[in-house]
Protein backbone atom coordinates (compact mmCIF):
# COMPACT_ATOMS: atom_id res chain seq x y z
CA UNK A 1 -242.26 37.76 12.41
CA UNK A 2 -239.68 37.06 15.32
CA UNK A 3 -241.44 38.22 18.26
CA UNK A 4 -238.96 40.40 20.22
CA UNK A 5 -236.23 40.12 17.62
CA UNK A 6 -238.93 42.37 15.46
CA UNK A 7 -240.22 44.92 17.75
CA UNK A 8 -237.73 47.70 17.59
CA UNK A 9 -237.55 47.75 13.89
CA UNK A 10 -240.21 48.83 11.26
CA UNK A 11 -242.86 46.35 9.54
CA UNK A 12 -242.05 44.25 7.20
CA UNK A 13 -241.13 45.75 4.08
CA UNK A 14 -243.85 46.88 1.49
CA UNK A 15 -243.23 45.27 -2.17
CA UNK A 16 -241.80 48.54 -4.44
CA UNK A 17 -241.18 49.35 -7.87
CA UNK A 18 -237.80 49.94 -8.96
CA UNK A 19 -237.77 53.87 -8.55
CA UNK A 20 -239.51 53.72 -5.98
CA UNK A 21 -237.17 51.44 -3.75
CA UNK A 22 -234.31 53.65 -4.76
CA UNK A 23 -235.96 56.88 -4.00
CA UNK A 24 -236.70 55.42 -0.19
CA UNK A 25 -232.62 54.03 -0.17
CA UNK A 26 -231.90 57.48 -0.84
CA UNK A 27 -233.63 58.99 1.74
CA UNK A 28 -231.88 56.74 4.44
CA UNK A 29 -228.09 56.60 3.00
CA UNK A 30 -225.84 59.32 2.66
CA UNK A 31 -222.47 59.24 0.73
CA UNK A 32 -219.66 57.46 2.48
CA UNK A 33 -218.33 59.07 5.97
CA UNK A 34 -221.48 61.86 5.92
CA UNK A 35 -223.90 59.63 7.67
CA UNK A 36 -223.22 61.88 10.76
CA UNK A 37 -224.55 65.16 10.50
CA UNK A 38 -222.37 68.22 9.76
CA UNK A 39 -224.00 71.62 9.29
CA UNK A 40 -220.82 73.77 8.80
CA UNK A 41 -218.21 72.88 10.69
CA UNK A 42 -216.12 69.56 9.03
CA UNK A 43 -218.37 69.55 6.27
CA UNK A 44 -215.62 70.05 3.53
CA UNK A 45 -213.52 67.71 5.01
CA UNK A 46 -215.95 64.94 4.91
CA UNK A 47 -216.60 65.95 0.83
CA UNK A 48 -212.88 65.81 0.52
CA UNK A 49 -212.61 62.37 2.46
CA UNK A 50 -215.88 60.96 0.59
CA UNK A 51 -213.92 62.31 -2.89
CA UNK A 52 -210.39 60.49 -1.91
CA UNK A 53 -212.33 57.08 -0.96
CA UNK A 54 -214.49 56.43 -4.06
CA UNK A 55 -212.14 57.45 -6.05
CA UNK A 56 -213.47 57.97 -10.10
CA UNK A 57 -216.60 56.66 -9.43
CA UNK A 58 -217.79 59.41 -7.21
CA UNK A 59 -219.28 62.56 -9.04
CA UNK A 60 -219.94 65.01 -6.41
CA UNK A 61 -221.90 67.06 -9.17
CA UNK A 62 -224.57 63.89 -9.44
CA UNK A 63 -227.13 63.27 -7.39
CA UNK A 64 -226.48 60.35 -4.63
CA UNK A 65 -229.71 58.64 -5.78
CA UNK A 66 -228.03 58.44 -9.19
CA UNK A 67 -224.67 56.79 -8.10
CA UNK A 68 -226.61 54.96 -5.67
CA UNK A 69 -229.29 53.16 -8.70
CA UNK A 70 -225.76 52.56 -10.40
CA UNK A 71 -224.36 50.82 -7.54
CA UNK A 72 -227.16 48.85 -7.07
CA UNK A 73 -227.27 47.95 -11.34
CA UNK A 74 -223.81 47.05 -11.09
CA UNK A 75 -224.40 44.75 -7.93
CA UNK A 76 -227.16 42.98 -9.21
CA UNK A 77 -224.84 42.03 -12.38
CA UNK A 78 -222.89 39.71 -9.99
CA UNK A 79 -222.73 36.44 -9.07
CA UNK A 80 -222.05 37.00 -5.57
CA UNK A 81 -222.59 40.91 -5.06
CA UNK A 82 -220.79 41.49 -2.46
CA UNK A 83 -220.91 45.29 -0.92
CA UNK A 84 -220.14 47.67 2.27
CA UNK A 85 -221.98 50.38 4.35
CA UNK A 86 -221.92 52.02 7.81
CA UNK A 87 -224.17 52.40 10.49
CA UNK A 88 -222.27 54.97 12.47
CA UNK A 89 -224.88 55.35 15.65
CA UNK A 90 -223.62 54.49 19.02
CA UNK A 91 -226.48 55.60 20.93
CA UNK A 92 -227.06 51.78 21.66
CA UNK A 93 -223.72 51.92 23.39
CA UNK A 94 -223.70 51.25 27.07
CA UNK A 95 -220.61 52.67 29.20
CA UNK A 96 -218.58 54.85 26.78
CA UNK A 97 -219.33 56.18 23.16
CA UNK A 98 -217.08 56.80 20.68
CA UNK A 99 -217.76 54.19 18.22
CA UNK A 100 -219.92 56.46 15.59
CA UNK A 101 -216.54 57.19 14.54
CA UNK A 102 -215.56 53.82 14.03
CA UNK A 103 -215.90 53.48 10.17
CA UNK A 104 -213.99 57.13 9.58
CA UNK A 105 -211.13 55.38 10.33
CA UNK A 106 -211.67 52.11 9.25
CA UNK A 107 -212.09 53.88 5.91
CA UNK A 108 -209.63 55.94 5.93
CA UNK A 109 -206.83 53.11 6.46
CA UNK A 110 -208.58 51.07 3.65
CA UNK A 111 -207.79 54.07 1.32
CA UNK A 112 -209.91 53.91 -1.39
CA UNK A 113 -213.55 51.41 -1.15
CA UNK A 114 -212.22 47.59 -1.63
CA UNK A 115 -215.86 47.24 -3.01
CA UNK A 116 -219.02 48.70 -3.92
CA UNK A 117 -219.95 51.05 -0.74
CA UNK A 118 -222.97 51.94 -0.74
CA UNK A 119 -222.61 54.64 2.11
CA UNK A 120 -223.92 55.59 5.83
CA UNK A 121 -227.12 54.90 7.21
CA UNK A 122 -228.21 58.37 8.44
CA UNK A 123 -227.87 58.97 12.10
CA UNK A 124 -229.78 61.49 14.04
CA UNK A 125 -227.61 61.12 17.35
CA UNK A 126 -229.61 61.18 19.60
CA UNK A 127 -232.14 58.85 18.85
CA UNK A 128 -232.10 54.52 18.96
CA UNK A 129 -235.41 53.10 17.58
CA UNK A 130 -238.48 53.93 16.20
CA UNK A 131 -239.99 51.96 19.32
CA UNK A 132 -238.28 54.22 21.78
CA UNK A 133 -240.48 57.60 19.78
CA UNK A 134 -243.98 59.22 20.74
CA UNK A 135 -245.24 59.76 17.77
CA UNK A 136 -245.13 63.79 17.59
CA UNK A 137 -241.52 62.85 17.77
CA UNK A 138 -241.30 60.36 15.08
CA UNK A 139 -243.63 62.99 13.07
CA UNK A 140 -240.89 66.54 13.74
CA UNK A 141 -238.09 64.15 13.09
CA UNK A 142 -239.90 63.22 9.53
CA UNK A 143 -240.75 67.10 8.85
CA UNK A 144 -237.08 68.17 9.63
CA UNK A 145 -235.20 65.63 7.24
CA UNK A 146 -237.92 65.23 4.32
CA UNK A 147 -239.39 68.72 3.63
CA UNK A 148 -239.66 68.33 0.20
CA UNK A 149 -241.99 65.29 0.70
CA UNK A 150 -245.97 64.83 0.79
CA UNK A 151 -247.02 64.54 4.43
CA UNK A 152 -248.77 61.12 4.00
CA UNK A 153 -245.50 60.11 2.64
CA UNK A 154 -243.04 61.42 5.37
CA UNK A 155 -244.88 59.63 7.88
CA UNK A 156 -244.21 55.99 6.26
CA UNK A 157 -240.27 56.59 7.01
CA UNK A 158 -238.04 55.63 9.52
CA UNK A 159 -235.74 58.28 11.18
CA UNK A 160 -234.30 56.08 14.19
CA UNK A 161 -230.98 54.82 13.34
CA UNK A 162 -231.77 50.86 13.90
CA UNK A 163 -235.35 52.08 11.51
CA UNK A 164 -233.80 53.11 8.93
CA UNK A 165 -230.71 50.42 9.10
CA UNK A 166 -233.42 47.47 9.41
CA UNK A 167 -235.55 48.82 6.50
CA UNK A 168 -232.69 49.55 4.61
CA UNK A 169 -231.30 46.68 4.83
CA UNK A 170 -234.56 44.54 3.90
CA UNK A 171 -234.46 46.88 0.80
CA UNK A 172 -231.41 45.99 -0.20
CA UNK A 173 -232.60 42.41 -0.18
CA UNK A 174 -235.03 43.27 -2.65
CA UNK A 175 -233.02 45.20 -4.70
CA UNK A 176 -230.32 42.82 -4.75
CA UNK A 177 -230.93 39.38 -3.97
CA UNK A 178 -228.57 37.31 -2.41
CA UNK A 179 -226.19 40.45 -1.08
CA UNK A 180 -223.48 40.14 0.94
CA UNK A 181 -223.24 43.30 3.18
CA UNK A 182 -220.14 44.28 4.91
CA UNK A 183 -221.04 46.30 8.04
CA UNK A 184 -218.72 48.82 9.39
CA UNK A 185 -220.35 50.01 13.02
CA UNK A 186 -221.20 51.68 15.54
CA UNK A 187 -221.65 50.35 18.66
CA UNK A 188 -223.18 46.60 18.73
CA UNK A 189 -226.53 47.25 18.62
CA UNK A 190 -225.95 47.81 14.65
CA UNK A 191 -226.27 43.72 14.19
CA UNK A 192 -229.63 43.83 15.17
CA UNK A 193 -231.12 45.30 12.12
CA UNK A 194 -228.87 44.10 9.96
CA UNK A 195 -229.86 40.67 11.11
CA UNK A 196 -233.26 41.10 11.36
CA UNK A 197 -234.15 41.41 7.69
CA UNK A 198 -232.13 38.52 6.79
CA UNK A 199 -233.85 35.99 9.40
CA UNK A 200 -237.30 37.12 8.66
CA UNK A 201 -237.02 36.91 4.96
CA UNK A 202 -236.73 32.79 6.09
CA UNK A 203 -239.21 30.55 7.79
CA UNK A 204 -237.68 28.95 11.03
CA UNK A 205 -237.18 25.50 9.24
CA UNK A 206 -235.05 27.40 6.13
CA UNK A 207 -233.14 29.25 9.34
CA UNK A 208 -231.67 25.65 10.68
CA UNK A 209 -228.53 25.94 8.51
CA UNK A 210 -227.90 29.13 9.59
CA UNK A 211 -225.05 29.91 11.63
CA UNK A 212 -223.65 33.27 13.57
CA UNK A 213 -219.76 33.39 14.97
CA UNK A 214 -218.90 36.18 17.19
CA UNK A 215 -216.22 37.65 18.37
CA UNK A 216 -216.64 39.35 21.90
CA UNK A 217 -215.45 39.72 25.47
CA UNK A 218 -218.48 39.86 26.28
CA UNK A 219 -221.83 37.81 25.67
CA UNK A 220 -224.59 40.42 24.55
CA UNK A 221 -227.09 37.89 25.59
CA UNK A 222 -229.35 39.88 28.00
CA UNK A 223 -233.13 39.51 26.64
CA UNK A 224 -233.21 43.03 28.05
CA UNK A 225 -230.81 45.99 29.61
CA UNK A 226 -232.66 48.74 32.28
CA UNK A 227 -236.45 47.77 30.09
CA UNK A 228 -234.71 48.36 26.67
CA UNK A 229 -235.24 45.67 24.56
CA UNK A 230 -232.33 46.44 21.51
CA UNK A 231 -228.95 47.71 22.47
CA UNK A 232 -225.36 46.89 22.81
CA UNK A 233 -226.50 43.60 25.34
CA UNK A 234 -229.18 42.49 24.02
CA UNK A 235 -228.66 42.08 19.89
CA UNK A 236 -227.47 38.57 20.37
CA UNK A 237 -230.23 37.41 22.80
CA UNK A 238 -232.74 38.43 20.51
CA UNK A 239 -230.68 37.11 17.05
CA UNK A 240 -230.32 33.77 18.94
CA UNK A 241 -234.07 33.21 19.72
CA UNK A 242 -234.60 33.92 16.01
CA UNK A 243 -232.25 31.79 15.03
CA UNK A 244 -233.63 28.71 16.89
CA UNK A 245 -230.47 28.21 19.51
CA UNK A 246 -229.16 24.89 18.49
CA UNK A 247 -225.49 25.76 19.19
CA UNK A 248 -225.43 27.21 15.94
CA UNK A 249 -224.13 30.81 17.98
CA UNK A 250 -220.86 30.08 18.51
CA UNK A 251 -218.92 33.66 21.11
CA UNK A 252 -215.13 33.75 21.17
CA UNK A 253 -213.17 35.64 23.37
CA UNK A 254 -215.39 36.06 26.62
CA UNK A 255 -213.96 37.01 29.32
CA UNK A 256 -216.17 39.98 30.93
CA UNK A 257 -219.74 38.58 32.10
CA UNK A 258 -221.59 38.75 35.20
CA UNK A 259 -222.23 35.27 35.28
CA UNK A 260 -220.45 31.88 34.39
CA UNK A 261 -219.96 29.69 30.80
CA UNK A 262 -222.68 26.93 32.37
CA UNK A 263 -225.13 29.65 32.25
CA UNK A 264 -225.35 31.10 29.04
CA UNK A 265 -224.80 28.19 27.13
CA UNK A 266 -227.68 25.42 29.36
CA UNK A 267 -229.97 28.51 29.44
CA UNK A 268 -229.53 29.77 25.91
CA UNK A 269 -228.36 26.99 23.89
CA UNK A 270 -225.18 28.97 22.41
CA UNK A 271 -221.63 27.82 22.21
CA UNK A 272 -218.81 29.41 24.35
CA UNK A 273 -215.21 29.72 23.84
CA UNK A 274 -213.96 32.02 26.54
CA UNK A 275 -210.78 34.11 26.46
CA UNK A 276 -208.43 31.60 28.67
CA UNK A 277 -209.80 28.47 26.69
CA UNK A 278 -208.62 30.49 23.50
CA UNK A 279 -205.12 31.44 25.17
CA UNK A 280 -201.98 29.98 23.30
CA UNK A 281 -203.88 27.96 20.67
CA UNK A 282 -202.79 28.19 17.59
CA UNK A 283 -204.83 30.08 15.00
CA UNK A 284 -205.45 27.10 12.51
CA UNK A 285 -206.48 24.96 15.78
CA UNK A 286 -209.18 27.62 16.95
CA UNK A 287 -211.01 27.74 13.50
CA UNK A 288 -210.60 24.46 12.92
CA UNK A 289 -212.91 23.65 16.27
CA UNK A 290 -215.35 26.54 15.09
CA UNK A 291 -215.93 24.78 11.96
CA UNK A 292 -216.16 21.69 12.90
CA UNK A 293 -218.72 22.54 15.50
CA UNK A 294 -220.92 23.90 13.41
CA UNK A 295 -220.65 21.38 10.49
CA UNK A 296 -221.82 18.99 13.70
CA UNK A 297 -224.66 20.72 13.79
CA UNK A 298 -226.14 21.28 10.23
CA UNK A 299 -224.96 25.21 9.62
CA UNK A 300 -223.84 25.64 6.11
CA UNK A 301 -224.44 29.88 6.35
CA UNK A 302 -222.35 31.87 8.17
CA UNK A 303 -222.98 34.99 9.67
CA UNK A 304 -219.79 36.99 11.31
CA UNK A 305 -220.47 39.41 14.01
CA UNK A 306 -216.90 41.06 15.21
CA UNK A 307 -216.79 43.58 18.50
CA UNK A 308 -213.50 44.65 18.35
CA UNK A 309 -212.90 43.91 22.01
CA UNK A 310 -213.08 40.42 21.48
CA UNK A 311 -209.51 40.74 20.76
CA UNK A 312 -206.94 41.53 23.46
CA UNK A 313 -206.91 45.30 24.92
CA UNK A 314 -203.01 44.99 23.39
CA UNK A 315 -204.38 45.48 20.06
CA UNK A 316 -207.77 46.88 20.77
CA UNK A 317 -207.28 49.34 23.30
CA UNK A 318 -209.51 52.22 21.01
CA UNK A 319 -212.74 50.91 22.01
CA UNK A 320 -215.63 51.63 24.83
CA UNK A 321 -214.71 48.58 27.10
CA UNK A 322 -211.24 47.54 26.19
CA UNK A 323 -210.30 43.91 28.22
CA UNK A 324 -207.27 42.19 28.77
CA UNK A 325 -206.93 38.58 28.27
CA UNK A 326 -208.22 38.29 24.78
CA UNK A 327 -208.22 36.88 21.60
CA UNK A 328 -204.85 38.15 19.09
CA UNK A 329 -205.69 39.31 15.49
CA UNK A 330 -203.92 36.42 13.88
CA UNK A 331 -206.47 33.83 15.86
CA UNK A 332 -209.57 36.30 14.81
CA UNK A 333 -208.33 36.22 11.43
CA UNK A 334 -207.64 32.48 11.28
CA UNK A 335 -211.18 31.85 11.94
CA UNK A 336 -213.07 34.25 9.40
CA UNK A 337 -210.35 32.43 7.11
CA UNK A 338 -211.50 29.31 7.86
CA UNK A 339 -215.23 30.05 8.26
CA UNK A 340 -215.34 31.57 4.50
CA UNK A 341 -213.63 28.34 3.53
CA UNK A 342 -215.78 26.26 4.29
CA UNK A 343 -219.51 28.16 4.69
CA UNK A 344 -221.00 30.75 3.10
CA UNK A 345 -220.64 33.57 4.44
CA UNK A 346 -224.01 35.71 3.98
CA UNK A 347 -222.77 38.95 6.11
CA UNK A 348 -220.54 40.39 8.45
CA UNK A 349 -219.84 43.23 10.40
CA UNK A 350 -216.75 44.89 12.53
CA UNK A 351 -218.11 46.97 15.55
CA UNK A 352 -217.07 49.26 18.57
CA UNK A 353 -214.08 50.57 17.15
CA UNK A 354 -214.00 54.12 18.85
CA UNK A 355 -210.91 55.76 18.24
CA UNK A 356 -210.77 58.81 19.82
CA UNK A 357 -211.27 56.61 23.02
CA UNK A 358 -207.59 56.08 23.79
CA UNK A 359 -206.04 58.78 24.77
CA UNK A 360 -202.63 56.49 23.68
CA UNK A 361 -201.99 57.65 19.88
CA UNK A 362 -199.48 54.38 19.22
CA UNK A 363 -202.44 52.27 21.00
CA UNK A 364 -205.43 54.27 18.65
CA UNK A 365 -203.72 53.64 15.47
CA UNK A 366 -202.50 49.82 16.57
CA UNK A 367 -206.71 49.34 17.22
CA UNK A 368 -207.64 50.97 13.56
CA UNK A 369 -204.57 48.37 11.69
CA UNK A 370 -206.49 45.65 13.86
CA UNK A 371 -209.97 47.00 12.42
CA UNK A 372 -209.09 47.07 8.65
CA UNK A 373 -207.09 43.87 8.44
CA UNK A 374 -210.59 42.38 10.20
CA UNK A 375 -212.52 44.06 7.48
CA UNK A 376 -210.52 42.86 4.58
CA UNK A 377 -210.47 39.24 5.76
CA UNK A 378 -214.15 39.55 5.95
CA UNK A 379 -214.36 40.70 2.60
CA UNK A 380 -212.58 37.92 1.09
CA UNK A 381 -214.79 35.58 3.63
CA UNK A 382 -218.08 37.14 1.92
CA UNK A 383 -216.61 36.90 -1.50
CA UNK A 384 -215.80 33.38 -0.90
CA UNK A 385 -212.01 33.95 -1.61
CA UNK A 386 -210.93 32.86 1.83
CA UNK A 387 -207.76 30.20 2.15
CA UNK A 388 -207.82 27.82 4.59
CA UNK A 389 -204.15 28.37 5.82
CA UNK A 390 -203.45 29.36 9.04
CA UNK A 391 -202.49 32.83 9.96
CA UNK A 392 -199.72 31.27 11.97
């Protein structure tokens, strides 16, 4: 275990039989854009939207643990299975929320899934993680979504977002070894458990190649925010002390912190590359000091963490803290380019896009563009069908 990194989330995962591990996937994803609850109103229009993504491989007739064992069969057929799914929770979110919304729209300008999705993490809104829950609350929470299961049985799931996300995800592991998982959030707090299961599956000496880049204006790296231990500014502290510092976190595109560069990175042992230091330098240039910093220090494993406020409010003005000052899309792009050309890139995620945030429709649709070309170049990064070339 990981000390704090651990806490929020659930044990470590039982061993399962096939069915078995499917039957408690189901129970935590829901088909693609119906993660958020919808009693009556919108319902239809998420079926509709869920039937235009997938395309011919969606039945709506079958059962979604049925196309869900099928995704999973076809996955583990690969070489490098490489899928997506959404975490759309932003109750981790700090300031403004919005960002639940995020993959709705990041979807939705993809057209139809670039790759095996294998749906939303289930979000009761207005819960965080399973730490946060008495248990009588944990126990209605169980009774309310799983009726139709034994109690003794109910009460070994997760119903916090980051639960179910963090077991999920450690699932999926098993089910699929070696997967590379696109995550579409959801406020920041989504990396957590998505990390989690993917550093604790490793002992700290098999960790030491491992790398994270991310893309922020801001650093994430409080150990704590107001006594919670996992939200929006805290996912990073907690991923770095798992990881073993060493550099091997390199943040771009800081610009928003309540204290200075010298802090964060003698105190934590990251890597920094604030917005002004980015400013004016050329796309190629920025990923090409990314990867050579952390060839310098061992990382051959890439993991690529992307708050869509890392890049400049210009092009990223649909989001809970839009900043001036930040990085453009061709840099951002330039560097997952580069990364997947020359690591392997185990996961990734795009975060914080909210887009009902800006009240600016030319600005809300400019921030979406921004969020699906970052999602396709992270695709081809976790595919390992990046190009070196420079985006400029």
């Amino acid at each position: 275990m990981l000390g704090a990194m651990s806490q929020p989330f659930a044990p470590a995962p039982r061993s399962l039989g096939r069915d078995a591990l499917v039957d408690e996937l189901s129970r935590y994803l829901r088909p693609p854009g119906q993660g958020i609850h919808a009693v009556s109103t919108g319902r239809a229009e998420l079926a509709r939207q869920t039937a235009a993504y997938l395309g011919p491989s969606w039945n709506p007739e079958e059962p979604w643990r049925a196309h869900l064992a099928r995704a999973l069969d076809s996955l583990g057929a690969e070489s490098t299975p490489v899928a997506m799914w959404a975490i759309p929770s932003d109750t981790g979110a700090g300031i403004v929320r919005g960002a639940a919304r995020g993959p709705e729209a990041i979807r939705a300008g993809l057209g139809q899934a670039p790759v095996v999705d294998l749906g939303d993490v289930f979000s009761i809104p207005q819960l965080l993680d399973e730490a946060m829950l008495a248990e009588s609350q944990r126990h209605r929470c169980q009774d309310a979504l799983w009726p139709d299961l034994p109690e003794a049985r109910r009460r070994q799931l997760m119903v916090s977002p980051m639960g179910m996300a963090a077991r999920a995800r450690a699932l999926l592991l098993e089910a699929v070894p070696g997967l590379r998982l696109m995550t579409l959030g959801g406020d920041h707090t989504v990396s957590g458990p998505v990390l989690a299961p993917l550093l604790e599956a490793e002992s700290a000496e098999s960790r030491l190649d491992l790398g994270i880049v991310h893309f922020d204006a801001h650093t994430d790296l409080l150990p704590s925010r107001l006594g919670i231990d996992l939200c929006f500014a805290t996912w990073a502290y907690h991923a770095n002390v798992a990881l073993g510092g060493g550099e091997r976190m390199i943040q771009l595109g800081i610009r928003a912190s309540g204290r200075g560069r010298s802090h964060w990175e003698a105190d934590l042992d990251v890597r920094q590359l604030w917005g002004d230091e980015c400013e004016g330098v050329p796309g190629g240039e920025l990923a090409a000091r990314v990867v050579e910093h952390l060839r310098a220090r061992g990382v051959t494993r890439v993991y690529l963490s992307n708050d869509i406020d890392g890049t400049d409010a210009h092009w990223a003005a649909a989001c809970g803290t839009p900043e001036p000052g930040g990085l453009r899309p061709e840099q951002v792009e330039a560097v997952i380019r580069g990364v997947g050309a020359s690591f392997d890139v185990i996961g990734a995620d795009l975060v914080e896009l909210a887009p009902g945030l800006s009240l600016d429709v030319e600005a809300s649709r400019r921030s979406v563009e921004t969020a699906v070309r970052y999602t396709r170049e992270s695709l081809a990064a976790l595919a390992g069908e990046s190009s070196p070339k420079s985006s400029e």
